[in-house]
PDB file of N, CA and C in Angstrom:
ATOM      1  N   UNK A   1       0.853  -1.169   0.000  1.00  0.00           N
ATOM      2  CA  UNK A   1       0.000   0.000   0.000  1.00  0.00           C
ATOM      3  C   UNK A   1       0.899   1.232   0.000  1.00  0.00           C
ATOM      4  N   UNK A   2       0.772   2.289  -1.009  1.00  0.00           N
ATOM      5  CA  UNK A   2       1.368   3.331  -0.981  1.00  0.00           C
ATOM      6  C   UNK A   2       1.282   4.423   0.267  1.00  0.00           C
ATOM      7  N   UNK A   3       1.921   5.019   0.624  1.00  0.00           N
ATOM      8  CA  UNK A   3       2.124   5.966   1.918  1.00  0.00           C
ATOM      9  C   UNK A   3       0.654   7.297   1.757  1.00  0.00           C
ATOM     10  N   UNK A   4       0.306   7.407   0.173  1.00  0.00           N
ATOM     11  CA  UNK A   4      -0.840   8.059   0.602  1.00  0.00           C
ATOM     12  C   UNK A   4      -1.858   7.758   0.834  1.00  0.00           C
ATOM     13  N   UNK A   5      -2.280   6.277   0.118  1.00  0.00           N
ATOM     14  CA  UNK A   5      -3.106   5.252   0.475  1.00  0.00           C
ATOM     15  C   UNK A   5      -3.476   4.764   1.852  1.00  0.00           C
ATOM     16  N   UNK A   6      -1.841   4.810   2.583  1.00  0.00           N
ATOM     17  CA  UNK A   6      -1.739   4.496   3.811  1.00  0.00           C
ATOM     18  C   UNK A   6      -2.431   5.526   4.677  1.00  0.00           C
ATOM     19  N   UNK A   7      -2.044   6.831   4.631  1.00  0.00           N
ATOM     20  CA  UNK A   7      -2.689   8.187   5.289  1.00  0.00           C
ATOM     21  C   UNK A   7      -4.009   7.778   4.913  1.00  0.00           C
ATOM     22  N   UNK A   8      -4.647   7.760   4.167  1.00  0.00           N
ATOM     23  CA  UNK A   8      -6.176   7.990   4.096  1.00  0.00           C
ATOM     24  C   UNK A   8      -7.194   7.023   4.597  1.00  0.00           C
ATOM     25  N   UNK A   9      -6.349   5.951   4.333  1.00  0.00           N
ATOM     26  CA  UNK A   9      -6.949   4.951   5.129  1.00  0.00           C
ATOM     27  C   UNK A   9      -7.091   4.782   6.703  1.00  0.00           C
ATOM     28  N   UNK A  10      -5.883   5.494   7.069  1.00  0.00           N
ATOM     29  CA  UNK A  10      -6.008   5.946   8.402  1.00  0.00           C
ATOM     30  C   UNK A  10      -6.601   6.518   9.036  1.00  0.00           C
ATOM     31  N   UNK A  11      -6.723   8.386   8.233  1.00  0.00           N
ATOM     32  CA  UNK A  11      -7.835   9.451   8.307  1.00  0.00           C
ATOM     33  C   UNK A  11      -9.285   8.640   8.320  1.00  0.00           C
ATOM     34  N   UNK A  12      -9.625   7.998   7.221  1.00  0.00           N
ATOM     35  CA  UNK A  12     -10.868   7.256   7.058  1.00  0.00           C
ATOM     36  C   UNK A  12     -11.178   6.214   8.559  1.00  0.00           C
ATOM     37  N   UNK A  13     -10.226   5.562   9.137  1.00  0.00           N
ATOM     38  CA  UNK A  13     -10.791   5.214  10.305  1.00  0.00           C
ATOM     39  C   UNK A  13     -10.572   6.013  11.557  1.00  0.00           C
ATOM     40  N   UNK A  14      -9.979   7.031  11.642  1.00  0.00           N
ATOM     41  CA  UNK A  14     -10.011   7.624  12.602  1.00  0.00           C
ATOM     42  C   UNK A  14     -11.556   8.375  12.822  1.00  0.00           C
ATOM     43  N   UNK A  15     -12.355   8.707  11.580  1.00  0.00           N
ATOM     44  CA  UNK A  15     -13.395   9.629  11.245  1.00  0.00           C
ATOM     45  C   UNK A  15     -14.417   8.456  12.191  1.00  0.00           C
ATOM     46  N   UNK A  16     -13.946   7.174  11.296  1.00  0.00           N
ATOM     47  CA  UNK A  16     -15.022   6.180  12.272  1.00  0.00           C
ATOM     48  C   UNK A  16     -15.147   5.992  14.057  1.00  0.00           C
ATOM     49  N   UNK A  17     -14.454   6.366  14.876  1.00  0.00           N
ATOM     50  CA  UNK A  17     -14.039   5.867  15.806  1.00  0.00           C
ATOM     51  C   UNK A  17     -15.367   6.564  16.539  1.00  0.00           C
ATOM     52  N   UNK A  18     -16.035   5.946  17.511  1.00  0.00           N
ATOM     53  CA  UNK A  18     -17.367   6.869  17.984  1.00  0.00           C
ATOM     54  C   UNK A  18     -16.862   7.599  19.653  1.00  0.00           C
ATOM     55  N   UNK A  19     -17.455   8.200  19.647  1.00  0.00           N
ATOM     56  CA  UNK A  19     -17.815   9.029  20.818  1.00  0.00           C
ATOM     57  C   UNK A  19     -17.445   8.342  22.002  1.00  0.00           C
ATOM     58  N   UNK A  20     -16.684   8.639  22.855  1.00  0.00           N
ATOM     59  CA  UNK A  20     -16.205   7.937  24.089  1.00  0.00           C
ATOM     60  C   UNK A  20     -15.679   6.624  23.638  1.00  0.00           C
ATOM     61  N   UNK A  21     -14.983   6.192  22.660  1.00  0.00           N
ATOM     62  CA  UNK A  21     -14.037   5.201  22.364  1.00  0.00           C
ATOM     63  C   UNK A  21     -12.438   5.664  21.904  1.00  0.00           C
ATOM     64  N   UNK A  22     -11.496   4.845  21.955  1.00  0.00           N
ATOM     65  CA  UNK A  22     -10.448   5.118  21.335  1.00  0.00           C
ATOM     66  C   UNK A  22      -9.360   3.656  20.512  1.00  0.00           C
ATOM     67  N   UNK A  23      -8.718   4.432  19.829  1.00  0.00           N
ATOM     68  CA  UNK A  23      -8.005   3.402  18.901  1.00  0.00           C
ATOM     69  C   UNK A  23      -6.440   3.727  19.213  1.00  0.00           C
ATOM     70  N   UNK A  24      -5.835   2.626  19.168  1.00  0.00           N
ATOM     71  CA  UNK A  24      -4.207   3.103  19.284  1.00  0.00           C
ATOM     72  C   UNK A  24      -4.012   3.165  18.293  1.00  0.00           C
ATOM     73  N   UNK A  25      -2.445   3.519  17.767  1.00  0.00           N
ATOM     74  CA  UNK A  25      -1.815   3.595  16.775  1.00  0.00           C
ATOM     75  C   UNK A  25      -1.426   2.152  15.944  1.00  0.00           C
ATOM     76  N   UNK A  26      -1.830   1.330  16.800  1.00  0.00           N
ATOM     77  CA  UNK A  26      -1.552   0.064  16.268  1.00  0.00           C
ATOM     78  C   UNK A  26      -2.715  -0.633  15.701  1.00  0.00           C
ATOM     79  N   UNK A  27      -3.923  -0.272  16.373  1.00  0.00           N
ATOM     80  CA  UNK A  27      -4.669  -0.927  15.661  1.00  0.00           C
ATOM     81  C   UNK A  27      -5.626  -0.028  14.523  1.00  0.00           C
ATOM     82  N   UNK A  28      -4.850   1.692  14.238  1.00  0.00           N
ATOM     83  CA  UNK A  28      -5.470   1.829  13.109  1.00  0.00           C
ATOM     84  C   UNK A  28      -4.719   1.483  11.676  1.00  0.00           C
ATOM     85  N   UNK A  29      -3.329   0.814  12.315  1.00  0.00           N
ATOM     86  CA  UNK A  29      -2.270   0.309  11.108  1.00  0.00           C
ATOM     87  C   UNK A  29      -3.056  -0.743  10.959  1.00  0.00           C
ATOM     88  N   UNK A  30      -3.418  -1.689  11.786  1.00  0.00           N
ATOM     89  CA  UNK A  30      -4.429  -3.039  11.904  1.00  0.00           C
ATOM     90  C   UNK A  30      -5.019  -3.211  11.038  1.00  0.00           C
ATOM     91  N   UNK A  31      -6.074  -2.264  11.250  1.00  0.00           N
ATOM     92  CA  UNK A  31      -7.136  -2.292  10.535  1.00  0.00           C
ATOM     93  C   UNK A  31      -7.057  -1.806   8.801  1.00  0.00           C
ATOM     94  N   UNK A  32      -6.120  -0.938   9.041  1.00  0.00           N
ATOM     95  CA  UNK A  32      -5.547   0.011   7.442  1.00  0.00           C
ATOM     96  C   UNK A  32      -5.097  -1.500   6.931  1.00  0.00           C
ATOM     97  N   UNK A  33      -4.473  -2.579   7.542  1.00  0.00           N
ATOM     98  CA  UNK A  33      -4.088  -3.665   6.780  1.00  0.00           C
ATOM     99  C   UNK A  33      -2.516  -3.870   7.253  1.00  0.00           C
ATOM    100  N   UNK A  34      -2.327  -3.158   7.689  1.00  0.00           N
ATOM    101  CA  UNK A  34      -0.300  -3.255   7.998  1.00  0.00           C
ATOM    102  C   UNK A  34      -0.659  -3.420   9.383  1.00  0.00           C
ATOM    103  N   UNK A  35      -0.476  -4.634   9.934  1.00  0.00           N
ATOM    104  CA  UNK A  35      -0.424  -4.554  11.146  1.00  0.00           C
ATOM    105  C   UNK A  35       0.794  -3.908  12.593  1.00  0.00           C
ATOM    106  N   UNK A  36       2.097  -4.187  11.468  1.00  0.00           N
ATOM    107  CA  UNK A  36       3.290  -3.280  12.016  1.00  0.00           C
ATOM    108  C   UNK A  36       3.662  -2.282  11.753  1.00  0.00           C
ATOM    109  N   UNK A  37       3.015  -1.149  11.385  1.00  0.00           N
ATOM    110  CA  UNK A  37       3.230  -0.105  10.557  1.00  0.00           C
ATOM    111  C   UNK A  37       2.224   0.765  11.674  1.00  0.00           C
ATOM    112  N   UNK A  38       2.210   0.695  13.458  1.00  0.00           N
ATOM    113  CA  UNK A  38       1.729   1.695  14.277  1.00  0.00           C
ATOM    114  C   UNK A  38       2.237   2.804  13.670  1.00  0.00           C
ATOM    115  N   UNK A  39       3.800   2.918  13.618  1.00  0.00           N
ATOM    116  CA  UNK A  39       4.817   4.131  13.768  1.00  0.00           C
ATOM    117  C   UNK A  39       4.296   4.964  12.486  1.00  0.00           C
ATOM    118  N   UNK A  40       3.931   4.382  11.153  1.00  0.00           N
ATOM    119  CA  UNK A  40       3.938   5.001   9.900  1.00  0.00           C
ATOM    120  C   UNK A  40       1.978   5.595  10.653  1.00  0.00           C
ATOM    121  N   UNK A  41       1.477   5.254  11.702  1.00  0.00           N
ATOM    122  CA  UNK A  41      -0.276   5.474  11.597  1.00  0.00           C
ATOM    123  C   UNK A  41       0.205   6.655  12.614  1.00  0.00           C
ATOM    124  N   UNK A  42       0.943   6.572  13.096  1.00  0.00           N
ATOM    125  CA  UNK A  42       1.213   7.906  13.973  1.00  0.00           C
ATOM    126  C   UNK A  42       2.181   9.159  13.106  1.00  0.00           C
ATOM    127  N   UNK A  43       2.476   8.863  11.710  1.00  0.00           N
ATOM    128  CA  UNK A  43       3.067   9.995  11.194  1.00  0.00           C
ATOM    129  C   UNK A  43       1.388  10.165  10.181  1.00  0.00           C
ATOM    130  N   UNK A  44       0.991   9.642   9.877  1.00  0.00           N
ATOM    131  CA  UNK A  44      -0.667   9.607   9.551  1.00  0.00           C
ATOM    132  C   UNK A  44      -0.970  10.714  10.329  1.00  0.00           C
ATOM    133  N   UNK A  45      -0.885  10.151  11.493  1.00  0.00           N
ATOM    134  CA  UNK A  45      -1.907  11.031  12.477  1.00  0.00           C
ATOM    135  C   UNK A  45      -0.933  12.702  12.659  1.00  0.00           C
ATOM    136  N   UNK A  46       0.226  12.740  11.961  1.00  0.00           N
ATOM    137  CA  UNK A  46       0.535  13.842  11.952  1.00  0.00           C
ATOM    138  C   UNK A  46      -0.023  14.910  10.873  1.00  0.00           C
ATOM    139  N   UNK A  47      -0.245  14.347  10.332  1.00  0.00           N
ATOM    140  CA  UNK A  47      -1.119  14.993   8.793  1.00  0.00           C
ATOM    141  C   UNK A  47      -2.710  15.043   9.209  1.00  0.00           C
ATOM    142  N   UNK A  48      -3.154  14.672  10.021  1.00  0.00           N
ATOM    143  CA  UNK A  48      -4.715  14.258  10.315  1.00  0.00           C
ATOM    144  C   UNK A  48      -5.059  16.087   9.871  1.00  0.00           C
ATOM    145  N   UNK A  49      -6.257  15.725   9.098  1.00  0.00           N
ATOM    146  CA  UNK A  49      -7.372  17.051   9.029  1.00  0.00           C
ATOM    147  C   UNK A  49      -7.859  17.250  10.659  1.00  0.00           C
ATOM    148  N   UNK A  50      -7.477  18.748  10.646  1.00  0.00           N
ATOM    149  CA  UNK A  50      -8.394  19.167  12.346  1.00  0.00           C
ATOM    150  C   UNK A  50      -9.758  18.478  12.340  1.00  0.00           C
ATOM    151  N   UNK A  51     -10.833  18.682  11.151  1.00  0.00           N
ATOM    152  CA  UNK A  51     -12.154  18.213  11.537  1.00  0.00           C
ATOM    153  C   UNK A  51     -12.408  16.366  11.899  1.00  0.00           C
ATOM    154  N   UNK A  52     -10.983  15.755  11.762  1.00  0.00           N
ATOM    155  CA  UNK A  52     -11.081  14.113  12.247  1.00  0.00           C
ATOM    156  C   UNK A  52     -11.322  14.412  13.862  1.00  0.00           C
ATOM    157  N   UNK A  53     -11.856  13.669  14.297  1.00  0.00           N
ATOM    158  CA  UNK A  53     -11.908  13.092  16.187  1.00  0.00           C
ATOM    159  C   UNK A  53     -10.077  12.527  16.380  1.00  0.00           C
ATOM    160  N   UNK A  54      -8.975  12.890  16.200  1.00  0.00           N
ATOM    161  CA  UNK A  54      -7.739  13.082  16.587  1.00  0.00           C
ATOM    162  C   UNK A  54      -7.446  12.700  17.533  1.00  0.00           C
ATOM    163  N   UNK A  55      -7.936  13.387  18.551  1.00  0.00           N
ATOM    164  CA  UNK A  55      -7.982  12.867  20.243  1.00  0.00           C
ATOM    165  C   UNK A  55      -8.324  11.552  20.598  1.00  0.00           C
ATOM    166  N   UNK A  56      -9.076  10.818  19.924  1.00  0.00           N
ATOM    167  CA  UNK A  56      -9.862   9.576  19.950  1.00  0.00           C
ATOM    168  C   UNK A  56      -7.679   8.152  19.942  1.00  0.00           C
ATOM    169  N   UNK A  57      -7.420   9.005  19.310  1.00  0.00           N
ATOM    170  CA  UNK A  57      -5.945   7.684  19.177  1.00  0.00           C
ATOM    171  C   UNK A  57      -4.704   8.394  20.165  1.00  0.00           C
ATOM    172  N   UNK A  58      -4.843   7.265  20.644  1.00  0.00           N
ATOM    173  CA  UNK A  58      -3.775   7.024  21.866  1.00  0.00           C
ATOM    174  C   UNK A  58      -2.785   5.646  21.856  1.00  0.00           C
ATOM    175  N   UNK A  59      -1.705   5.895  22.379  1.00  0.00           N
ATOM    176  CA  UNK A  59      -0.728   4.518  22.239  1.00  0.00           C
ATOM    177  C   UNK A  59      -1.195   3.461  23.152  1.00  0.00           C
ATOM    178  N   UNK A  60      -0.462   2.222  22.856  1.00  0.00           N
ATOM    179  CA  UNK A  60      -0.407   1.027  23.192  1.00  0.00           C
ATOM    180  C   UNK A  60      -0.489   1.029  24.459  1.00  0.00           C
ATOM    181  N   UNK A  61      -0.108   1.623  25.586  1.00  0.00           N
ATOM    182  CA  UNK A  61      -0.409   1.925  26.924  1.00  0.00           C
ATOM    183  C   UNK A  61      -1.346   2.076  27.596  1.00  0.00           C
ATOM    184  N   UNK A  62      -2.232   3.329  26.239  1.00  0.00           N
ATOM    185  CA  UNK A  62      -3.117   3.573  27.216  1.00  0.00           C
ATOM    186  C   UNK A  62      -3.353   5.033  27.084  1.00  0.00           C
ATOM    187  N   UNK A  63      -2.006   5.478  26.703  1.00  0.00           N
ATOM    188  CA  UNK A  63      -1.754   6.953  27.486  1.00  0.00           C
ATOM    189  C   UNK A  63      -1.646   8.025  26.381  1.00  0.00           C
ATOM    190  N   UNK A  64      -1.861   9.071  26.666  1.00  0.00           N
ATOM    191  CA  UNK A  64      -1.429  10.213  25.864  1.00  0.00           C
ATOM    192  C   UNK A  64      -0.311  10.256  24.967  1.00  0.00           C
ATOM    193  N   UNK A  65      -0.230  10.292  23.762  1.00  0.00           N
ATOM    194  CA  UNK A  65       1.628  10.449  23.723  1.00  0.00           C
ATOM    195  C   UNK A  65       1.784  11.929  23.530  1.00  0.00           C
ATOM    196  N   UNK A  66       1.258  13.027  23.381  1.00  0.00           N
ATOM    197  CA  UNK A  66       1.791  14.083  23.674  1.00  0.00           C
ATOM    198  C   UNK A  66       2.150  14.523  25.340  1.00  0.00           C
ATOM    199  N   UNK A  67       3.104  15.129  24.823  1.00  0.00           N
ATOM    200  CA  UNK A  67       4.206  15.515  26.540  1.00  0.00           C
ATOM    201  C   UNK A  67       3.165  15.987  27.502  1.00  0.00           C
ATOM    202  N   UNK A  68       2.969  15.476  28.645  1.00  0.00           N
ATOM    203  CA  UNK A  68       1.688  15.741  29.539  1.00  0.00           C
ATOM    204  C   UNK A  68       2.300  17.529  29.804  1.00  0.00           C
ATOM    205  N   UNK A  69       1.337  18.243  30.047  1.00  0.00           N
ATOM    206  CA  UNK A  69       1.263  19.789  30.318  1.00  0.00           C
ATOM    207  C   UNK A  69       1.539  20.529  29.583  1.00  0.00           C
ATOM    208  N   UNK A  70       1.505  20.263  27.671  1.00  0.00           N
ATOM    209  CA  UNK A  70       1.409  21.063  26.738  1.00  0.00           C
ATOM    210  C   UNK A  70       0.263  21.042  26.507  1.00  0.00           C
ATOM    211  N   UNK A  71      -0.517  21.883  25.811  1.00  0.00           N
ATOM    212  CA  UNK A  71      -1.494  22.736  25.370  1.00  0.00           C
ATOM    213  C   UNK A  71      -2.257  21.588  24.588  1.00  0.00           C
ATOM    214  N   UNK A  72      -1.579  20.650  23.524  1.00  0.00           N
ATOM    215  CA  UNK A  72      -1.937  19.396  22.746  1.00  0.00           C
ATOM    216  C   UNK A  72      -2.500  18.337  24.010  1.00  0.00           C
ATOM    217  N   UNK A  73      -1.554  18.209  25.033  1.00  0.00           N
ATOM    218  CA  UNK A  73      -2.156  17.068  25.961  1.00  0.00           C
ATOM    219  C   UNK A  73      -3.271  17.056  26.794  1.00  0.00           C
ATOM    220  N   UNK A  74      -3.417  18.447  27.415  1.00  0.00           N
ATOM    221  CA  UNK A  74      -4.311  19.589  27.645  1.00  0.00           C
ATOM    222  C   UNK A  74      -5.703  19.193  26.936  1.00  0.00           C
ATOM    223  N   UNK A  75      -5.780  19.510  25.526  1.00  0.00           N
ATOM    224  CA  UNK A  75      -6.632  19.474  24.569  1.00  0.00           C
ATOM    225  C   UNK A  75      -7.216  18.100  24.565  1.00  0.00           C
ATOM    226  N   UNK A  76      -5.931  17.023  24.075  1.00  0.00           N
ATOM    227  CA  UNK A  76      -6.957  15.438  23.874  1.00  0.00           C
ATOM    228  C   UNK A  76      -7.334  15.455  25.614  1.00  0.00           C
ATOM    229  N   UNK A  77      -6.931  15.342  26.604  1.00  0.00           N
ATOM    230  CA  UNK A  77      -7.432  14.812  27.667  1.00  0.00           C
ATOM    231  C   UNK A  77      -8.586  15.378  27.992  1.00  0.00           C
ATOM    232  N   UNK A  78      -9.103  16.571  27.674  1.00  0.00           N
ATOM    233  CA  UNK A  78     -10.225  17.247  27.900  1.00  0.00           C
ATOM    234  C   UNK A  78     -11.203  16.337  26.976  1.00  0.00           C
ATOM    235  N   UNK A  79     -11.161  16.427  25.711  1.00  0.00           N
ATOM    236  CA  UNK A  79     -12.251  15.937  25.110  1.00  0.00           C
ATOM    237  C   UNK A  79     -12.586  14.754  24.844  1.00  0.00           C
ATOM    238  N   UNK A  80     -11.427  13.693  25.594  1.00  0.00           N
ATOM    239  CA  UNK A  80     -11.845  12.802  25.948  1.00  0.00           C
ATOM    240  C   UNK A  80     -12.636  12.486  26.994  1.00  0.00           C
ATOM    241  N   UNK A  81     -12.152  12.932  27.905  1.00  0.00           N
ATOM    242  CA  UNK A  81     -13.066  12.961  29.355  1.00  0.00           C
ATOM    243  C   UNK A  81     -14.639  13.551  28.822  1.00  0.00           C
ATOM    244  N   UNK A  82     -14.435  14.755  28.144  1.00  0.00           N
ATOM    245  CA  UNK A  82     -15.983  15.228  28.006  1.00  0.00           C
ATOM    246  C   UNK A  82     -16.659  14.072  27.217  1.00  0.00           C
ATOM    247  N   UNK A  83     -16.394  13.126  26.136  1.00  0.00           N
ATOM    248  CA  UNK A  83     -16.421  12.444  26.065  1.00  0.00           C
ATOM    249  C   UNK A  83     -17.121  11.407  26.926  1.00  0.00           C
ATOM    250  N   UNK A  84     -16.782  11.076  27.820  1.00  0.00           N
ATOM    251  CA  UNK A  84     -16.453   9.875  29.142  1.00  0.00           C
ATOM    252  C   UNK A  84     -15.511   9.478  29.488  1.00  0.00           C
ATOM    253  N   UNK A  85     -14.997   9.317  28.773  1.00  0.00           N
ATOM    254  CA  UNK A  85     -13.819   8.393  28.684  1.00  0.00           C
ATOM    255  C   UNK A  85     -12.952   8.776  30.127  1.00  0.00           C
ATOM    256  N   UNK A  86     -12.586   7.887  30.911  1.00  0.00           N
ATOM    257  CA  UNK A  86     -11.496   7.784  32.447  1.00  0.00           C
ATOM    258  C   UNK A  86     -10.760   7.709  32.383  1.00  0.00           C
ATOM    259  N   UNK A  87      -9.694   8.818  32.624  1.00  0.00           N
ATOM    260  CA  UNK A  87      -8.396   8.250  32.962  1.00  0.00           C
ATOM    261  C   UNK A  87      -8.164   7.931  34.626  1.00  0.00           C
ATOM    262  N   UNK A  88      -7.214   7.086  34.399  1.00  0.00           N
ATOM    263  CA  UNK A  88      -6.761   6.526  35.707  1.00  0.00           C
ATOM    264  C   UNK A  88      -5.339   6.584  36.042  1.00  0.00           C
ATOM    265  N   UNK A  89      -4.495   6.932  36.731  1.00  0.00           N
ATOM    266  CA  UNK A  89      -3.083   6.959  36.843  1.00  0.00           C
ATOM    267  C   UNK A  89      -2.604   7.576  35.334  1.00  0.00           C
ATOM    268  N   UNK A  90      -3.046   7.906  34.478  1.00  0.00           N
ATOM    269  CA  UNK A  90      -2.925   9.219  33.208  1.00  0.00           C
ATOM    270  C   UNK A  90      -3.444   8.009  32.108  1.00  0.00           C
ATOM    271  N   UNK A  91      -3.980   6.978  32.454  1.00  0.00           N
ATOM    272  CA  UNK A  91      -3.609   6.045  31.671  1.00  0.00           C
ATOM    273  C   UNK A  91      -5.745   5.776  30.828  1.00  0.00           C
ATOM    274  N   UNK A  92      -5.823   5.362  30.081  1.00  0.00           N
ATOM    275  CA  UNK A  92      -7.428   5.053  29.827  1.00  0.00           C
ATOM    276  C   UNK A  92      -7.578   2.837  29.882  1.00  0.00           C
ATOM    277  N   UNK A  93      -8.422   2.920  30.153  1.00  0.00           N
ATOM    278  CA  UNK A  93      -8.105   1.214  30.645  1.00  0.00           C
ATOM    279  C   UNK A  93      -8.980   1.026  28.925  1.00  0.00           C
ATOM    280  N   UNK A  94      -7.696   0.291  28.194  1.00  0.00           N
ATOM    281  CA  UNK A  94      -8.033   0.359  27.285  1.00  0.00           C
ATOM    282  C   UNK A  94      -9.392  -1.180  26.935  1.00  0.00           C
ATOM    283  N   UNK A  95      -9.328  -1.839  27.605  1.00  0.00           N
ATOM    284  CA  UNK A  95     -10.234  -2.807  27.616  1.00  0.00           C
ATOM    285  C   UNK A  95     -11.973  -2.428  27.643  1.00  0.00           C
ATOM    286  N   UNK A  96     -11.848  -1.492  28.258  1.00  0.00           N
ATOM    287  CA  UNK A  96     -13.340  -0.694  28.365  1.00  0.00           C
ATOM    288  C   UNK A  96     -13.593   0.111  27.236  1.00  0.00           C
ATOM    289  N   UNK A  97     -12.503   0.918  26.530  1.00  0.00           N
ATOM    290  CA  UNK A  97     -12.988   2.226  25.995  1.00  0.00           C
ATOM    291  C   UNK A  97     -12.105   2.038  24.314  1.00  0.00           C
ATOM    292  N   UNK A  98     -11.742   0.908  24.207  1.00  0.00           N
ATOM    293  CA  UNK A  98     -11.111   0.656  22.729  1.00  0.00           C
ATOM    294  C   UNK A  98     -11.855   0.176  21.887  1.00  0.00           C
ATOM    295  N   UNK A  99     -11.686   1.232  20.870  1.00  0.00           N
ATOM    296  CA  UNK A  99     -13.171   0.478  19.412  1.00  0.00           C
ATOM    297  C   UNK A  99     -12.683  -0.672  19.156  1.00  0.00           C
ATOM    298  N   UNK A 100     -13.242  -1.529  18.551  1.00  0.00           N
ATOM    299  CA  UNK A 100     -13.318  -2.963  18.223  1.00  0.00           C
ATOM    300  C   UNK A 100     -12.881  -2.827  16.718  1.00  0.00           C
ATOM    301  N   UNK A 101     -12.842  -1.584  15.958  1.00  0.00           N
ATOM    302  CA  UNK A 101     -12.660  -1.297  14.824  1.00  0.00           C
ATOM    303  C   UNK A 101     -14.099  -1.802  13.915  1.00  0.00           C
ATOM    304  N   UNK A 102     -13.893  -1.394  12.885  1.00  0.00           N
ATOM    305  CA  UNK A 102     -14.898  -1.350  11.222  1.00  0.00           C
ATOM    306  C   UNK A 102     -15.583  -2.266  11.315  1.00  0.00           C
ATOM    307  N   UNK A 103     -15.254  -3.671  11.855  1.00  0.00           N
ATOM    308  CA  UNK A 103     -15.275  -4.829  11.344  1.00  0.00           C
ATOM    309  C   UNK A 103     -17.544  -4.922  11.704  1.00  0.00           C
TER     310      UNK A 103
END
């Protein structure tokens, strides 16, 4: 799959992700079809259009990957929570609040 193919396919499931759920970086490579290609869904997510749900993808942890107490970390943690979505120790228990993806 070509790298712009790759972006859009990404953008395209990030758009899907609903309201008080979230996707890591790994499983929107997953689902895009590259299952090892998190790292290339997080330079994706550097290109993301503002009007995608953005905030909705978080890493393999759990956790934020922007640097906690910038203005970006600030931002997703808010609208996740408004959202619902819990954090706990900074972390979201991803078993509760991870889309299941497209399928």
């Amino acid at each position: 799959m070509a790298a712009d193919n790759f972006t859009s396919a990404v953008h395209a499931l990030v758009a899907r992700i609903p309201r008080g759920q979230v996707a890591t970086y790994g499983d929107l490579a997953a689902y895009a079809g590259r299952p090892r290609a998190a790292r290339q869904a997080g330079y994706a997510m550097h290109r993301c259009p503002p009007a995608l749900p953005w905030h909705r993808v978080i890493n393999a942890r759990g956790a934020l990957s922007l640097a906690p107490g910038t203005t970006g970390y600030l931002t997703q943690r808010r609208r996740l929570e408004d959202e619902g979505v819990v954090f706990i120790g900074g972390r979201v228990e991803l078993s509760r609040y991870r889309w299941p993806g497209p399928g």
